[in-house]
Each structure stands twice: as C-alpha cells, then as structure tokens.
PDB file of N, CA and C in Angstrom:
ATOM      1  N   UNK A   1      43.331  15.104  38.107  1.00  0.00           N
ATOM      2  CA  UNK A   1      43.212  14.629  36.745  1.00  0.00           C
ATOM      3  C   UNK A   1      44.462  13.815  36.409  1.00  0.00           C
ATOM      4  N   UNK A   2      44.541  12.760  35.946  1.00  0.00           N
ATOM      5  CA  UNK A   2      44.914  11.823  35.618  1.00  0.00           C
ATOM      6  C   UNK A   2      45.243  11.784  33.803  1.00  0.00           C
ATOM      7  N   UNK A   3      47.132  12.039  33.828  1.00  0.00           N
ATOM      8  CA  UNK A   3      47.264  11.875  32.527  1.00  0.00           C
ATOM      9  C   UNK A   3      47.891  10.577  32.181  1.00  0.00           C
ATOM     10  N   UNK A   4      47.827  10.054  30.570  1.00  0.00           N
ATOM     11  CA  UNK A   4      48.377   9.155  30.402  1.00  0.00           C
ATOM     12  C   UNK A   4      48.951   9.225  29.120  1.00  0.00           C
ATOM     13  N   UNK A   5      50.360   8.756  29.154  1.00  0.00           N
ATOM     14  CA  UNK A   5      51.048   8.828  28.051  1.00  0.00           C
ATOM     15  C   UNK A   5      51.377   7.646  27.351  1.00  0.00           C
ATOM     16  N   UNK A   6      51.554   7.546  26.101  1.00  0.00           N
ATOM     17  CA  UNK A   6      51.998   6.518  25.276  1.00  0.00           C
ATOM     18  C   UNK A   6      53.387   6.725  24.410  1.00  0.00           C
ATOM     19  N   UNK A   7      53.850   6.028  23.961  1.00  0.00           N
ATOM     20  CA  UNK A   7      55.421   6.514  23.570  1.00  0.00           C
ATOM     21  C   UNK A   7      55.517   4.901  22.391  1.00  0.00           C
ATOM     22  N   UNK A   8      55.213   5.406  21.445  1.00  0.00           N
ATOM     23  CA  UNK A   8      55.853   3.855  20.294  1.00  0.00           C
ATOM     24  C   UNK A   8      57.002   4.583  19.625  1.00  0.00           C
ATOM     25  N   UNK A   9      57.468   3.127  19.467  1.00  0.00           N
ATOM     26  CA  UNK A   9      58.929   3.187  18.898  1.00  0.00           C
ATOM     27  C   UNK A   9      58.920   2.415  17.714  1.00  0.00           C
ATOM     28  N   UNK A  10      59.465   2.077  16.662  1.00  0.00           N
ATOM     29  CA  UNK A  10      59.917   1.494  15.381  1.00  0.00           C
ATOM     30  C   UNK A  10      60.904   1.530  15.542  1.00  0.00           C
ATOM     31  N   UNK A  11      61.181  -0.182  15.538  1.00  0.00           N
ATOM     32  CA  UNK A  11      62.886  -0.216  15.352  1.00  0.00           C
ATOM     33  C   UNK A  11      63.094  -1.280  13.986  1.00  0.00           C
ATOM     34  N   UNK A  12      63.333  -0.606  12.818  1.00  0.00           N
ATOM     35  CA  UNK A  12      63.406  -1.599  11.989  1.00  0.00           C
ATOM     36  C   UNK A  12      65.080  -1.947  11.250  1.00  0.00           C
ATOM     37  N   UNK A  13      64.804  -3.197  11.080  1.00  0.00           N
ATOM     38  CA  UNK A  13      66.071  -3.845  10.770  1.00  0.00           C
ATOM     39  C   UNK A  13      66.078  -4.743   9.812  1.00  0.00           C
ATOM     40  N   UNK A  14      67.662  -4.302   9.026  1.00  0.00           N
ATOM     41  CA  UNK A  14      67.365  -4.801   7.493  1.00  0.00           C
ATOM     42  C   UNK A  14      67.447  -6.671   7.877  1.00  0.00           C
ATOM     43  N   UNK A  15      66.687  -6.961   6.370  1.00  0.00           N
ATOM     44  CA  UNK A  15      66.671  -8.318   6.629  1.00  0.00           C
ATOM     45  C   UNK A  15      67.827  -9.215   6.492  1.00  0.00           C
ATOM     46  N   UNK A  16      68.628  -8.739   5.924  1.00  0.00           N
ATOM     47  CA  UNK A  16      70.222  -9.270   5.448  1.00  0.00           C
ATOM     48  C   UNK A  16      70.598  -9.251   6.975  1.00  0.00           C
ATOM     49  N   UNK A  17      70.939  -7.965   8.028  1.00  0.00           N
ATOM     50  CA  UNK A  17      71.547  -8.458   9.230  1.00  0.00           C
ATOM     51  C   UNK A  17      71.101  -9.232  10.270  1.00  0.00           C
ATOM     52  N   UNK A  18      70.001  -9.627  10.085  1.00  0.00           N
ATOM     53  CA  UNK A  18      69.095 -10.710  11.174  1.00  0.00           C
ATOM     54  C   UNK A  18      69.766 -11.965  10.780  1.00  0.00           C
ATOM     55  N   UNK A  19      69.824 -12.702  12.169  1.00  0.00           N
ATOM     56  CA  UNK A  19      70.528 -14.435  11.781  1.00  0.00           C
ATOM     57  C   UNK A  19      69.371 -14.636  12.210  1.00  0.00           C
ATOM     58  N   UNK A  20      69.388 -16.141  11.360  1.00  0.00           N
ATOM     59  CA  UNK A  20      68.067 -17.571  11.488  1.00  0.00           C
ATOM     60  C   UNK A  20      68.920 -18.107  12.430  1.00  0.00           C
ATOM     61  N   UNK A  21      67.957 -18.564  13.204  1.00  0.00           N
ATOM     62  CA  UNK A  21      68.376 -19.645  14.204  1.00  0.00           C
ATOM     63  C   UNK A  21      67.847 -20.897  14.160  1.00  0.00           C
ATOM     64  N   UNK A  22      68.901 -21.888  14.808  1.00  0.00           N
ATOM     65  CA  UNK A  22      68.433 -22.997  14.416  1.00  0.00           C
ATOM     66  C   UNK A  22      66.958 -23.184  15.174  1.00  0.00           C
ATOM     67  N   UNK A  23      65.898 -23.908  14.256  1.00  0.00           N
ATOM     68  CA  UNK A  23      65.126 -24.098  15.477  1.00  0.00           C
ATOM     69  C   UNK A  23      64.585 -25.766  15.532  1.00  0.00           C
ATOM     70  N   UNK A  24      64.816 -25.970  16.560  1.00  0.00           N
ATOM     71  CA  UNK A  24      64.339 -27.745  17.146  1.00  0.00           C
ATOM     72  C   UNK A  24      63.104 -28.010  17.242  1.00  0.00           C
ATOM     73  N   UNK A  25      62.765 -28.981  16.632  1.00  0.00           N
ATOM     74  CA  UNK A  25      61.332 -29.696  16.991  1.00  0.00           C
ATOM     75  C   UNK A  25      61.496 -30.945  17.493  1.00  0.00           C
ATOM     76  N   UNK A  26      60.402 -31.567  18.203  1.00  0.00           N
ATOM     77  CA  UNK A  26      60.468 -32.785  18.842  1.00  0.00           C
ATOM     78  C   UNK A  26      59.534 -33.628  18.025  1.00  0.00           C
ATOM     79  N   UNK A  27      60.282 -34.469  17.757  1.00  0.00           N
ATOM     80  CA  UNK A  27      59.523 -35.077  16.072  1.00  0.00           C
ATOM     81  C   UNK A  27      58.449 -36.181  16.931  1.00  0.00           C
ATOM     82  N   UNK A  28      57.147 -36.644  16.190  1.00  0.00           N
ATOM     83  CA  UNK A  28      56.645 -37.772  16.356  1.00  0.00           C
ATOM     84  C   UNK A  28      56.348 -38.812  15.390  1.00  0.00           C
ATOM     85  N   UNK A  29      55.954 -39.834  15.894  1.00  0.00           N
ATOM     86  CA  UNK A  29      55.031 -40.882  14.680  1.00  0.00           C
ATOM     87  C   UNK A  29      53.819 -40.926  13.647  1.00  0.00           C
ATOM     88  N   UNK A  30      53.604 -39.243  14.512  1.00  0.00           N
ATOM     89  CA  UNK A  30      52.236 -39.715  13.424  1.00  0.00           C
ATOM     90  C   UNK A  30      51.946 -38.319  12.452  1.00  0.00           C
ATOM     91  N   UNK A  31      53.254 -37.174  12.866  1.00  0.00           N
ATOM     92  CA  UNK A  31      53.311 -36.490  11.794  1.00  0.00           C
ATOM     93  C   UNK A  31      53.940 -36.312  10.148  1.00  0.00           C
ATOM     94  N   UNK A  32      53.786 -35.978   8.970  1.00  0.00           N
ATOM     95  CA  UNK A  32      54.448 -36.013   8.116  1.00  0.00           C
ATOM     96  C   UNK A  32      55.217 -35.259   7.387  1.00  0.00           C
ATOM     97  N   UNK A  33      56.726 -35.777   8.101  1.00  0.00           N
ATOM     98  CA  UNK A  33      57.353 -34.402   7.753  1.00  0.00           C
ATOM     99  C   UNK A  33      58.072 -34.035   6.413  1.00  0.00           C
ATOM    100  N   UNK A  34      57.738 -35.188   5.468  1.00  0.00           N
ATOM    101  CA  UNK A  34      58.390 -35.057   3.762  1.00  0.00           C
ATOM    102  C   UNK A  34      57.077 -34.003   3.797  1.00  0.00           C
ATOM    103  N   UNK A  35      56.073 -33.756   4.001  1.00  0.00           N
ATOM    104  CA  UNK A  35      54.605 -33.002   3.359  1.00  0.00           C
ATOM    105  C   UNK A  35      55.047 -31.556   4.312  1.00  0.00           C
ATOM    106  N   UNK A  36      55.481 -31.446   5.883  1.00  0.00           N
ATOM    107  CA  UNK A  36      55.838 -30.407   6.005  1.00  0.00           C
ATOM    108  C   UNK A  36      56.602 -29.578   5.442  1.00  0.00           C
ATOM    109  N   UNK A  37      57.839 -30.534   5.449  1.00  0.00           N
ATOM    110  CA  UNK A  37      59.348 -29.755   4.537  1.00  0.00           C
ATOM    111  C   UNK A  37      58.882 -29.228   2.798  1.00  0.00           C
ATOM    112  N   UNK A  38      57.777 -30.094   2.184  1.00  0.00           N
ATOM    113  CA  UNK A  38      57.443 -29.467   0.730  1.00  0.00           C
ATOM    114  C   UNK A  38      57.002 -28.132   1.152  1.00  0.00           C
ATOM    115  N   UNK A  39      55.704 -27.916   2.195  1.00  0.00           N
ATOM    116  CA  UNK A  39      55.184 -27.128   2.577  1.00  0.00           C
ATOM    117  C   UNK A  39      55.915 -25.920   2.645  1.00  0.00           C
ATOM    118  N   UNK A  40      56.505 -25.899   3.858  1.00  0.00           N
ATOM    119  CA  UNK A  40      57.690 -25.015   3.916  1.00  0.00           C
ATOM    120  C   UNK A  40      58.310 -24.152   2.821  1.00  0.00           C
ATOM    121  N   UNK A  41      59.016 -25.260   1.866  1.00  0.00           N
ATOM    122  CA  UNK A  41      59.731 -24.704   0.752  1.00  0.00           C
ATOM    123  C   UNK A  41      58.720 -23.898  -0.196  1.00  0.00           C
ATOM    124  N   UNK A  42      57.577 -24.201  -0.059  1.00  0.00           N
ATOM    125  CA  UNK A  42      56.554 -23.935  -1.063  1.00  0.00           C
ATOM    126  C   UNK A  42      55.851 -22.176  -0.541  1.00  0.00           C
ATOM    127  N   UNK A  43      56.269 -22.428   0.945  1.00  0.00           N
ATOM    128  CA  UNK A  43      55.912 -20.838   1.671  1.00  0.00           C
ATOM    129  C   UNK A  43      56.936 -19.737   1.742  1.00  0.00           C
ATOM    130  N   UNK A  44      58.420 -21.086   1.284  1.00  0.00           N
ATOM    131  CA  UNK A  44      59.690 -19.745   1.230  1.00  0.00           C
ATOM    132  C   UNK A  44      59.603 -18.732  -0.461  1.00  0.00           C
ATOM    133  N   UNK A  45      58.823 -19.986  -1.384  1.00  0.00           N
ATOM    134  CA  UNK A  45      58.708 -19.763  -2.810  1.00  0.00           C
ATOM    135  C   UNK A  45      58.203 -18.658  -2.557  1.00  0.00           C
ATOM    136  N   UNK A  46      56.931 -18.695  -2.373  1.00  0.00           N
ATOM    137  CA  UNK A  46      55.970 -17.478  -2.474  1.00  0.00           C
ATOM    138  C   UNK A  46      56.342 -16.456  -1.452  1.00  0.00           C
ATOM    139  N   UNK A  47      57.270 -16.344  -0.875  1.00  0.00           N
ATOM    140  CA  UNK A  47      57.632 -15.162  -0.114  1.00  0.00           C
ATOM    141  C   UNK A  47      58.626 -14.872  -1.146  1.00  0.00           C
ATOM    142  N   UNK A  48      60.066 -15.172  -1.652  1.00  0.00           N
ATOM    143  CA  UNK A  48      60.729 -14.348  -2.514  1.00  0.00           C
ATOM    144  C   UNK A  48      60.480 -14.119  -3.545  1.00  0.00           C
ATOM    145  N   UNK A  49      58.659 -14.438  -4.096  1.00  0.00           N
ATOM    146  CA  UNK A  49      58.025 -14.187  -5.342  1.00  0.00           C
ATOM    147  C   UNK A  49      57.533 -12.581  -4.738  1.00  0.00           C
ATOM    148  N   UNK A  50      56.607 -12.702  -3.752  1.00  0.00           N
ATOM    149  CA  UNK A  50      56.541 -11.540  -3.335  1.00  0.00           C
ATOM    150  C   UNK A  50      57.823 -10.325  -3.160  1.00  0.00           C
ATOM    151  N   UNK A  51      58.508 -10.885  -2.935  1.00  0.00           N
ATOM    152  CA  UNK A  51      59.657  -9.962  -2.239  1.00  0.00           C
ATOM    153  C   UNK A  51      60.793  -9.472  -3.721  1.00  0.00           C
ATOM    154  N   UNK A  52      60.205 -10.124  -4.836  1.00  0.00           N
ATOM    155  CA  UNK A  52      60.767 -10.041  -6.421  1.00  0.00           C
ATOM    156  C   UNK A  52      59.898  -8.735  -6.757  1.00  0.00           C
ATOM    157  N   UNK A  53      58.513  -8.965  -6.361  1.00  0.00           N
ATOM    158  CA  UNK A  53      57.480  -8.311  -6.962  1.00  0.00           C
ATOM    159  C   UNK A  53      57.245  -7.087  -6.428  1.00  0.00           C
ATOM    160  N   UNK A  54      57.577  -7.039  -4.938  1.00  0.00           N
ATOM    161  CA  UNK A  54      57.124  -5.629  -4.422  1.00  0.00           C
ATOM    162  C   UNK A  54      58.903  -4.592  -5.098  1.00  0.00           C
ATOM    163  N   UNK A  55      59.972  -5.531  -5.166  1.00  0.00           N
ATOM    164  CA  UNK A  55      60.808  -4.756  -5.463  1.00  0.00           C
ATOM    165  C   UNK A  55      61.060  -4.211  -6.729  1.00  0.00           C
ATOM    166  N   UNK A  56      60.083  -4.480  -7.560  1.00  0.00           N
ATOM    167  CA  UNK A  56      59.854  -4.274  -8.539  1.00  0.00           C
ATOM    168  C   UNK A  56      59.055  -3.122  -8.929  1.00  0.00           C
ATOM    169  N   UNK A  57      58.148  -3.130  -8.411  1.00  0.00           N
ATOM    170  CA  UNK A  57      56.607  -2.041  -7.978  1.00  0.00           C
ATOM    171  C   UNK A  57      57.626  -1.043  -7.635  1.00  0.00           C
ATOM    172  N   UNK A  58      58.650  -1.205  -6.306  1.00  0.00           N
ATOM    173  CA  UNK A  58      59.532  -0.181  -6.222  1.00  0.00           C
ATOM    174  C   UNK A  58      60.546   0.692  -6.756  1.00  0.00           C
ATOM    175  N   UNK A  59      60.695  -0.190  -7.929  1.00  0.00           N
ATOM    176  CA  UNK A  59      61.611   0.244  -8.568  1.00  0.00           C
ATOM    177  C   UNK A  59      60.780   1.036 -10.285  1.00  0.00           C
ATOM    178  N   UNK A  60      59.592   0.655 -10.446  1.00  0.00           N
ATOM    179  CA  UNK A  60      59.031   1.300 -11.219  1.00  0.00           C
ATOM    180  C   UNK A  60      58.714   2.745 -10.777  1.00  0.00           C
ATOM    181  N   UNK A  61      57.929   2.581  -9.469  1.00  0.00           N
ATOM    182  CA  UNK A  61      57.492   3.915  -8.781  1.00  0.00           C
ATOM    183  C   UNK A  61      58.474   5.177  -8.978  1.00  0.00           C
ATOM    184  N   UNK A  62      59.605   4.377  -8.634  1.00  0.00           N
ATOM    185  CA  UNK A  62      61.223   5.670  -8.254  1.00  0.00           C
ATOM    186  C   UNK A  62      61.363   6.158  -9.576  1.00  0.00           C
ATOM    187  N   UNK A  63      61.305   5.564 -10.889  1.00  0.00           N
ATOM    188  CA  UNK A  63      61.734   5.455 -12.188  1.00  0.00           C
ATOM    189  C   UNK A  63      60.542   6.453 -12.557  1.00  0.00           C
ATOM    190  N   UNK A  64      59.220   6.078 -12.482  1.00  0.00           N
ATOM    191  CA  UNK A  64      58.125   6.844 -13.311  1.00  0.00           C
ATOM    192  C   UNK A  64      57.147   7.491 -12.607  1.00  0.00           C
ATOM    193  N   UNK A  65      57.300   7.685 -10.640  1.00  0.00           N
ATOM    194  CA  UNK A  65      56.091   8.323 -10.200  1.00  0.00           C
ATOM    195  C   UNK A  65      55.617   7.681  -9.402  1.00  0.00           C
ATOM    196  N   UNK A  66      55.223   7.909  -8.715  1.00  0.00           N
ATOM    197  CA  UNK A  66      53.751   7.528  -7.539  1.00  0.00           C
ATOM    198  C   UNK A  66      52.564   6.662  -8.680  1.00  0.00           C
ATOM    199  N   UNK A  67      52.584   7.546  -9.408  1.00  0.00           N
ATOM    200  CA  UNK A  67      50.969   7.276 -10.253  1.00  0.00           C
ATOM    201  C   UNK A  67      51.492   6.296 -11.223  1.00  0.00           C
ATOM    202  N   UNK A  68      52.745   5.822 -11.487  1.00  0.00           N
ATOM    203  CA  UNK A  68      52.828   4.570 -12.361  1.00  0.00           C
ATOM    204  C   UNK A  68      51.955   3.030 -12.528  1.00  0.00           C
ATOM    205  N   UNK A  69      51.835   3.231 -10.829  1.00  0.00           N
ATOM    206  CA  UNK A  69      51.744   1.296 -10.371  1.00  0.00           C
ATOM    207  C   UNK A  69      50.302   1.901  -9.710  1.00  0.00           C
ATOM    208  N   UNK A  70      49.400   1.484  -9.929  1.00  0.00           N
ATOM    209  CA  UNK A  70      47.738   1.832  -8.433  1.00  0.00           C
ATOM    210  C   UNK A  70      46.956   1.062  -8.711  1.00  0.00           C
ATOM    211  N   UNK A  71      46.194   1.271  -7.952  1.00  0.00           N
ATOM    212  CA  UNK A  71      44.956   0.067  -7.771  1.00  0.00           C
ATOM    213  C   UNK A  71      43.781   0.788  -8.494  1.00  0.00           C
ATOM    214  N   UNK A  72      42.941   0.054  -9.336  1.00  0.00           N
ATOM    215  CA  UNK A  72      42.066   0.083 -10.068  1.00  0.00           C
ATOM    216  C   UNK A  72      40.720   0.934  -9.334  1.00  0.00           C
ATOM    217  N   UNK A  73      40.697   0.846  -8.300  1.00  0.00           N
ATOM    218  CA  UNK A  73      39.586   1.651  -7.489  1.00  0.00           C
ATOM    219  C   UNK A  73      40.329   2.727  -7.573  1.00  0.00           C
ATOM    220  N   UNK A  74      41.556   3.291  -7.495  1.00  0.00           N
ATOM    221  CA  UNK A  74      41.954   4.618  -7.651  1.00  0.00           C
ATOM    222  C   UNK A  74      41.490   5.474  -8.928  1.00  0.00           C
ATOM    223  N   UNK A  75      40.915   4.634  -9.828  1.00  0.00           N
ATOM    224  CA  UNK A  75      40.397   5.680 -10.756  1.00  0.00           C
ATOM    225  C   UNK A  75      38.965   5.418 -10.571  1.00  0.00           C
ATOM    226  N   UNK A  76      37.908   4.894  -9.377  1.00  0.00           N
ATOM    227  CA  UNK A  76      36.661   4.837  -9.728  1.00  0.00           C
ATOM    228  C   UNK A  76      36.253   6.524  -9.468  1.00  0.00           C
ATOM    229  N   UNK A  77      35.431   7.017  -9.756  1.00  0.00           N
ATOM    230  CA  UNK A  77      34.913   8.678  -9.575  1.00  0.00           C
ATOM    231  C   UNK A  77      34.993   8.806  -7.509  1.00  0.00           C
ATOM    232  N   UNK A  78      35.545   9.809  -7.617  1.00  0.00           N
ATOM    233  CA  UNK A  78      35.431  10.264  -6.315  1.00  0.00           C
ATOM    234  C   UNK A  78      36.585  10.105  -5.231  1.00  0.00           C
ATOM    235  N   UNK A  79      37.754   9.121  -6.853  1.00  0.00           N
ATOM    236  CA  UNK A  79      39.002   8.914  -5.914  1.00  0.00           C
ATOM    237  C   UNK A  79      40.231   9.957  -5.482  1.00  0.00           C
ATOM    238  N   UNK A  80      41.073   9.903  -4.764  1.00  0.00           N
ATOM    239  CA  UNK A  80      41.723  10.968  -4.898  1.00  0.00           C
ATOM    240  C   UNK A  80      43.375  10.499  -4.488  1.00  0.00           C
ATOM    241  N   UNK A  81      43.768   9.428  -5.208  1.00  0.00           N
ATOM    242  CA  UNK A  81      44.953   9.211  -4.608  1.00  0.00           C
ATOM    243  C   UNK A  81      45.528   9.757  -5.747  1.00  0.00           C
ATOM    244  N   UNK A  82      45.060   9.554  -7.598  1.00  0.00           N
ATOM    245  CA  UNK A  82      46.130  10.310  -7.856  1.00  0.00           C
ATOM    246  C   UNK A  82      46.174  11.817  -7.970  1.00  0.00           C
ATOM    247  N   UNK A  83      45.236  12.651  -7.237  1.00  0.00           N
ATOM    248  CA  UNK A  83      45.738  14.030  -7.104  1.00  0.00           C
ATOM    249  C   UNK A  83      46.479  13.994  -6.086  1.00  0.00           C
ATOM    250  N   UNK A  84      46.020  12.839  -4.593  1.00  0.00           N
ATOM    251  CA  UNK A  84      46.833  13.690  -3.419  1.00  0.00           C
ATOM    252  C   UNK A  84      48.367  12.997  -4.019  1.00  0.00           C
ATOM    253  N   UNK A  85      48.659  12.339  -5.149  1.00  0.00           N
ATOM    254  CA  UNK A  85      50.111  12.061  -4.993  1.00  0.00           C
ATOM    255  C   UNK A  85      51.062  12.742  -5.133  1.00  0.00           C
ATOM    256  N   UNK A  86      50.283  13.917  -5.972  1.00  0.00           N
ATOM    257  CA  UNK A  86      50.741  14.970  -7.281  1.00  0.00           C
ATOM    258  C   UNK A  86      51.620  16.062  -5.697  1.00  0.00           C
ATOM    259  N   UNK A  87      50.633  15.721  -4.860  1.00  0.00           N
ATOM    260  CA  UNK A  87      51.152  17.068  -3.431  1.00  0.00           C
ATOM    261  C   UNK A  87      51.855  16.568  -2.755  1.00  0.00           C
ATOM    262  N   UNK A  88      53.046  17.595  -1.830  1.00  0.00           N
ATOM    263  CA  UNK A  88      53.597  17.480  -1.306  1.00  0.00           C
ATOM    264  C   UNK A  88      52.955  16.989   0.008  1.00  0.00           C
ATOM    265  N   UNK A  89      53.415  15.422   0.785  1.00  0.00           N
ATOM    266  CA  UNK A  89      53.417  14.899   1.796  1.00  0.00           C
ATOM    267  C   UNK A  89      51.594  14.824   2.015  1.00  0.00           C
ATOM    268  N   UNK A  90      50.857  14.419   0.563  1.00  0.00           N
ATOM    269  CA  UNK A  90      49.451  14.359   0.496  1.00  0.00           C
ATOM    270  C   UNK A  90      48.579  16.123   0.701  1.00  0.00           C
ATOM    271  N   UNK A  91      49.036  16.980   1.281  1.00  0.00           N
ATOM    272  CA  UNK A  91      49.146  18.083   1.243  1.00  0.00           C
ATOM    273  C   UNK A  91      49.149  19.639   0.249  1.00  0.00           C
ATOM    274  N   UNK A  92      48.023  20.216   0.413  1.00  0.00           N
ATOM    275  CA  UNK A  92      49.109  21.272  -0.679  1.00  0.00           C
ATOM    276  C   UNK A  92      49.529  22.076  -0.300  1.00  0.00           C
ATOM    277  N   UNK A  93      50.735  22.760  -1.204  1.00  0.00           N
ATOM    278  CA  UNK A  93      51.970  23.766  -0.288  1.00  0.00           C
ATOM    279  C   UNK A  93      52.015  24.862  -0.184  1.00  0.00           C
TER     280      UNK A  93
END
C-alpha cells in the first residue's frame, strides 16, 4: 500500500517589505503606450480604493464585532453566519 503525503506551506509577507522591480518591455510601433500607462494608473487607482476599503471593513469589525459589516444573504432565513460568529472559532464551547 502506497501512501502519499502533502505538506502546504503559507509564507506570507507584508506588502511594505517586498521591492518592485524594475520591469523592461520591448516597445513597438504599433502599440499604444500613452492608453497603456492611463490604464495602468487607472488599475493602481482601484487597487488602493480597495485596499482603503477593506481596511476600513477592518477596522469597523475590531471596533464593533464580526456582525457589524455582512452580506445581505446573511440574513436571508436559514443563514447562520451571524450565530456561528457569536461562537468560539465557529464552534460551540
């Protein structure tokens, strides 16, 4: 008999100590890169809109609860996120 094992790891790392690197492209004639570079800036926007917003959500949660911030299906009948929030580790003790 034949066993097999798996082993994952998480290695996470804050975003402040990661360096950007430069990165090179090999430009041509027939792309447009004033419409890329808007692009770009327009995908960095909406990432530190997100990254405003989830820290926000986070900072309400810590302040008032689990059950402050949820999603609207959490109260349709039959839901149960805000009892399991009420328990320890979804759990009761």
């Amino acid at each position: 008999m034949h066993r097999r094992r798996v082993n994952l790891t998480n290695h996470v790392v804050d975003e402040a100590t990661t360096q950007k690197k430069d990165d090179f492209e090999q430009l041509d004639s027939f792309t447009d890169y004033e419409d890329m570079k808007k692009k770009k800036e327009e995908e960095e926007a909406e990432l530190m809109r997100e990254k405003k917003m989830q820290k926000a959500m986070l900072e309400i949660k810590k302040k008032y609860g689990k059950n402050a911030i949820i999603k609207g299906m959490n109260l349709e009948e039959g839901a149960t996120t805000l009892e399991r929030n009420k328990l320890i580790g979804g759990h009761k003790a």
